[in-house]
N, C-alpha and C. Protein backbone atom coordinates (compact mmCIF):
# COMPACT_ATOMS: atom_id res chain seq x y z
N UNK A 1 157.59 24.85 38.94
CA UNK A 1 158.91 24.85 38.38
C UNK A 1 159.09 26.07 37.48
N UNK A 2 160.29 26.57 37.62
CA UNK A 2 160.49 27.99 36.33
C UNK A 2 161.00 27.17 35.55
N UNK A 3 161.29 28.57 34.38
CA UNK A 3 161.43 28.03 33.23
C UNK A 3 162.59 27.33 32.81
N UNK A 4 164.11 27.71 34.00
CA UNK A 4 164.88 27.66 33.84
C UNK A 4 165.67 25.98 34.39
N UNK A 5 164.81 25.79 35.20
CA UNK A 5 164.91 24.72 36.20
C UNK A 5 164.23 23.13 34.75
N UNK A 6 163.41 23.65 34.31
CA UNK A 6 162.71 23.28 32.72
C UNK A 6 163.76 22.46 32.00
N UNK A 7 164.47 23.73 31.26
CA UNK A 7 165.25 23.91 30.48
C UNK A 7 166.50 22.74 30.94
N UNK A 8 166.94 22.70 32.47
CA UNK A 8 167.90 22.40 32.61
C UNK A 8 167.71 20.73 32.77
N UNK A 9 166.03 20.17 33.81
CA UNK A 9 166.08 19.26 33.65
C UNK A 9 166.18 18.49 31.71
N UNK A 10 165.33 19.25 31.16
CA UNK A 10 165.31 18.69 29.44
C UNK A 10 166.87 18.17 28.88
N UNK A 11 168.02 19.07 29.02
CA UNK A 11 168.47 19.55 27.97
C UNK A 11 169.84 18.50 29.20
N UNK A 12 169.89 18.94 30.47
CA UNK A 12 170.98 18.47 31.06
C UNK A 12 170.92 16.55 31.67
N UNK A 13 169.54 16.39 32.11
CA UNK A 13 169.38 15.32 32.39
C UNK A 13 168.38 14.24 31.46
N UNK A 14 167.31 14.68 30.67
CA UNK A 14 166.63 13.85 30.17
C UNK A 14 167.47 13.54 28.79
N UNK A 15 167.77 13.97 28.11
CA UNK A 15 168.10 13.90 26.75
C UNK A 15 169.59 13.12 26.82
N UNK A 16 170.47 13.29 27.72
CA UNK A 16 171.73 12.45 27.39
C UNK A 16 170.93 11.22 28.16
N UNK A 17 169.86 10.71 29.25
CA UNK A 17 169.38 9.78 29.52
C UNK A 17 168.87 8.97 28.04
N UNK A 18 168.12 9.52 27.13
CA UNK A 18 167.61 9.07 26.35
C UNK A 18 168.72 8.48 24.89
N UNK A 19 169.73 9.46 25.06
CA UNK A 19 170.90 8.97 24.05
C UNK A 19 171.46 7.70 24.52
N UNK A 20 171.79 7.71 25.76
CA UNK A 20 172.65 6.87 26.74
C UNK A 20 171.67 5.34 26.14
N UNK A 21 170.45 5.85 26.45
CA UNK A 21 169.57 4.11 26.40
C UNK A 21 169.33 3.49 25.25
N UNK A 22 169.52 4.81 24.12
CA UNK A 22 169.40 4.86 22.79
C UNK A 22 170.47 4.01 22.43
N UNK A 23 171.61 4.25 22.52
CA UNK A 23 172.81 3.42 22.14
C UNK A 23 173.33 1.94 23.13
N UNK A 24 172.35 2.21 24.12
CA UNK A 24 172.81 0.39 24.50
C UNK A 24 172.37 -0.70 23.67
N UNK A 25 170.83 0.17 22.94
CA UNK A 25 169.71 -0.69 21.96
C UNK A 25 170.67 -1.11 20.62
N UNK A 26 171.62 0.17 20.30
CA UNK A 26 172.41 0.01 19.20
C UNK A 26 173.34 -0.57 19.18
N UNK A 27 174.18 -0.95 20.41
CA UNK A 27 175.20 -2.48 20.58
C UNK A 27 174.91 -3.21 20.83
N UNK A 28 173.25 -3.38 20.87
CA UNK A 28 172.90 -4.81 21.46
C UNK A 28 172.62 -5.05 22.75
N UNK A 29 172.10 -5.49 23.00
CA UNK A 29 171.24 -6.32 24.56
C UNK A 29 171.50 -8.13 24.75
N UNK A 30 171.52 -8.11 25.96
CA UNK A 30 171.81 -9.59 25.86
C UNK A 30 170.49 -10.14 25.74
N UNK A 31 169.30 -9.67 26.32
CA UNK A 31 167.67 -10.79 25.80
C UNK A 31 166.85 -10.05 25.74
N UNK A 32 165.39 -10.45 25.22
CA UNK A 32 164.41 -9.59 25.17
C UNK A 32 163.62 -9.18 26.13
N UNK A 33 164.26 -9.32 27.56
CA UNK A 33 163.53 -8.82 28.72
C UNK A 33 164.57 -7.60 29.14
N UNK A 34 165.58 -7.32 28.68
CA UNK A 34 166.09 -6.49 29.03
C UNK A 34 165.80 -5.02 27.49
N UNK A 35 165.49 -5.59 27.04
CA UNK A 35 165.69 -4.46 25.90
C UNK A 35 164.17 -3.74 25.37
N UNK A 36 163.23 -4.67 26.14
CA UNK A 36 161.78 -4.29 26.56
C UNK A 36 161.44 -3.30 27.75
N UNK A 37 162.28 -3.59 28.83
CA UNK A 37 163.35 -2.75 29.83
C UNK A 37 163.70 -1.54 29.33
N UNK A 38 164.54 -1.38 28.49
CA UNK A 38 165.28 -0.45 27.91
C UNK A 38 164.19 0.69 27.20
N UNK A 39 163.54 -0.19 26.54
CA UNK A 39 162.61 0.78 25.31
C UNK A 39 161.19 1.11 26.26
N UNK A 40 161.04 0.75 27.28
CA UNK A 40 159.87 1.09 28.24
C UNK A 40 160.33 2.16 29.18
N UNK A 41 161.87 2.20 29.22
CA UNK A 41 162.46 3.66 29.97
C UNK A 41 162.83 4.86 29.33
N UNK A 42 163.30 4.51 27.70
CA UNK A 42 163.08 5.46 26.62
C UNK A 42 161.83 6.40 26.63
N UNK A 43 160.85 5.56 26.26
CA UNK A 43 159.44 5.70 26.02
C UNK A 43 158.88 6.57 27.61
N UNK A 44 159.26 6.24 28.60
CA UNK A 44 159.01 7.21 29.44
C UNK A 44 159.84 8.39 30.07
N UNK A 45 160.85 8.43 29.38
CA UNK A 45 161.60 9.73 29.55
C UNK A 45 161.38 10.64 28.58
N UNK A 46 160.96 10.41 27.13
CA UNK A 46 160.20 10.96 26.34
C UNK A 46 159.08 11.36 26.61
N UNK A 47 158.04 10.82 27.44
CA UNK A 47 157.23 11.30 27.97
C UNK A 47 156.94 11.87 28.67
N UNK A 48 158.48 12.19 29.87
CA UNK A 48 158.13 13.13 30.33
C UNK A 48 159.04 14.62 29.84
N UNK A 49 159.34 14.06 28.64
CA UNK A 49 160.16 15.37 28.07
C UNK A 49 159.23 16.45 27.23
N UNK A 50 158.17 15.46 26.61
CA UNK A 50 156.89 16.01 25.91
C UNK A 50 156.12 16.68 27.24
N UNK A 51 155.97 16.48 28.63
CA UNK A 51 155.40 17.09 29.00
C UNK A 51 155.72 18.20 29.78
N UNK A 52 157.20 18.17 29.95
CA UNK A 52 158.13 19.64 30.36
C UNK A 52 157.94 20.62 29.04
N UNK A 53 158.06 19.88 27.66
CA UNK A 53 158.17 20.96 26.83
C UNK A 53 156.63 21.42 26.52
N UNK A 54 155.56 21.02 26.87
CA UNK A 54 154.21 21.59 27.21
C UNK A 54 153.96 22.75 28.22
N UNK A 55 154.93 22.21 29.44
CA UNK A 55 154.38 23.14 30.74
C UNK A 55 155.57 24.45 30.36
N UNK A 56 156.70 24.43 29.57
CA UNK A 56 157.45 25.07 29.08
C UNK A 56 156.44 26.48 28.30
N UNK A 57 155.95 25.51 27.25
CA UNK A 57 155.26 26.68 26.65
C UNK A 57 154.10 27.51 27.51
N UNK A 58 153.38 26.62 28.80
CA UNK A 58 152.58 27.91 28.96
C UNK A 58 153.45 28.90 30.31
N UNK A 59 154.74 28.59 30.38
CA UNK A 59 155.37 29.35 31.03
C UNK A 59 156.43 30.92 30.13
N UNK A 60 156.33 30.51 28.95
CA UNK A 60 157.20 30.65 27.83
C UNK A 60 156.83 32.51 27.72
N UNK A 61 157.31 33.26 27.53
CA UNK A 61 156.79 34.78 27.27
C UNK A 61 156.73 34.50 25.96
N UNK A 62 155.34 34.81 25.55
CA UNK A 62 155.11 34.59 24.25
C UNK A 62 155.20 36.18 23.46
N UNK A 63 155.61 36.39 22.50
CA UNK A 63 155.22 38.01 21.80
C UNK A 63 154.50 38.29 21.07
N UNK A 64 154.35 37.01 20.08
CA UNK A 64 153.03 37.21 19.40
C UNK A 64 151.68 36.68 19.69
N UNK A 65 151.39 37.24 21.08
CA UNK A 65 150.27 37.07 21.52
C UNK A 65 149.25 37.72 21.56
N UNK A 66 148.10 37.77 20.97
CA UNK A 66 147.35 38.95 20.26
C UNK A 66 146.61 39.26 21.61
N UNK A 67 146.51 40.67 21.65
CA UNK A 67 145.97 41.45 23.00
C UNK A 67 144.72 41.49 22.39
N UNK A 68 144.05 41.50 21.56
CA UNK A 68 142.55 42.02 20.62
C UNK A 68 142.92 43.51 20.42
N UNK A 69 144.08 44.41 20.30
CA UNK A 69 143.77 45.63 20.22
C UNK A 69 144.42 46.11 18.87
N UNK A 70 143.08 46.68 18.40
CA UNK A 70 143.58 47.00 16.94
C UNK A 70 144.42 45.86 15.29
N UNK A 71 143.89 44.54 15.82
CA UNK A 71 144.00 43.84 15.49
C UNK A 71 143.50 43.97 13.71
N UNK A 72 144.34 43.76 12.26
CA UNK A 72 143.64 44.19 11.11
C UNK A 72 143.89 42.57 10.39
């Protein structure tokens, strides 16, 4: 995946997913099998948001990346 494709799943599809589930929790659920439901699909869209923004960074052009040259 590039970086851009990244960026777009994070920012365009995971994160309003996670608001969206965020606020059904905040009007309420009708029982505790659904809202165990809810916070077990949170919990894994976060997880895979932590691991786009991992594969992000080693795709990321870094600048302060020390070459060893002339380093003081």
């Amino acid at each position: 995946m590039d970086y851009h494709t990244i960026k777009y799943i994070q920012n365009k599809l995971l994160k309003p997913k996670i608001e969206s589930l965020t606020t059904k929790i905040k009007l309420g659920v009708d029982n505790c099998k659904e809202y165990k439901y809810i916070i077990r699909q949170i919990r894994r869209n976060e997880a895979l948001q932590h691991d786009l923004t991992d594969l992000l960074k080693t795709q990321e052009p870094d600048d302060n990346t020390d070459t060893g040259e002339g380093s003081t």
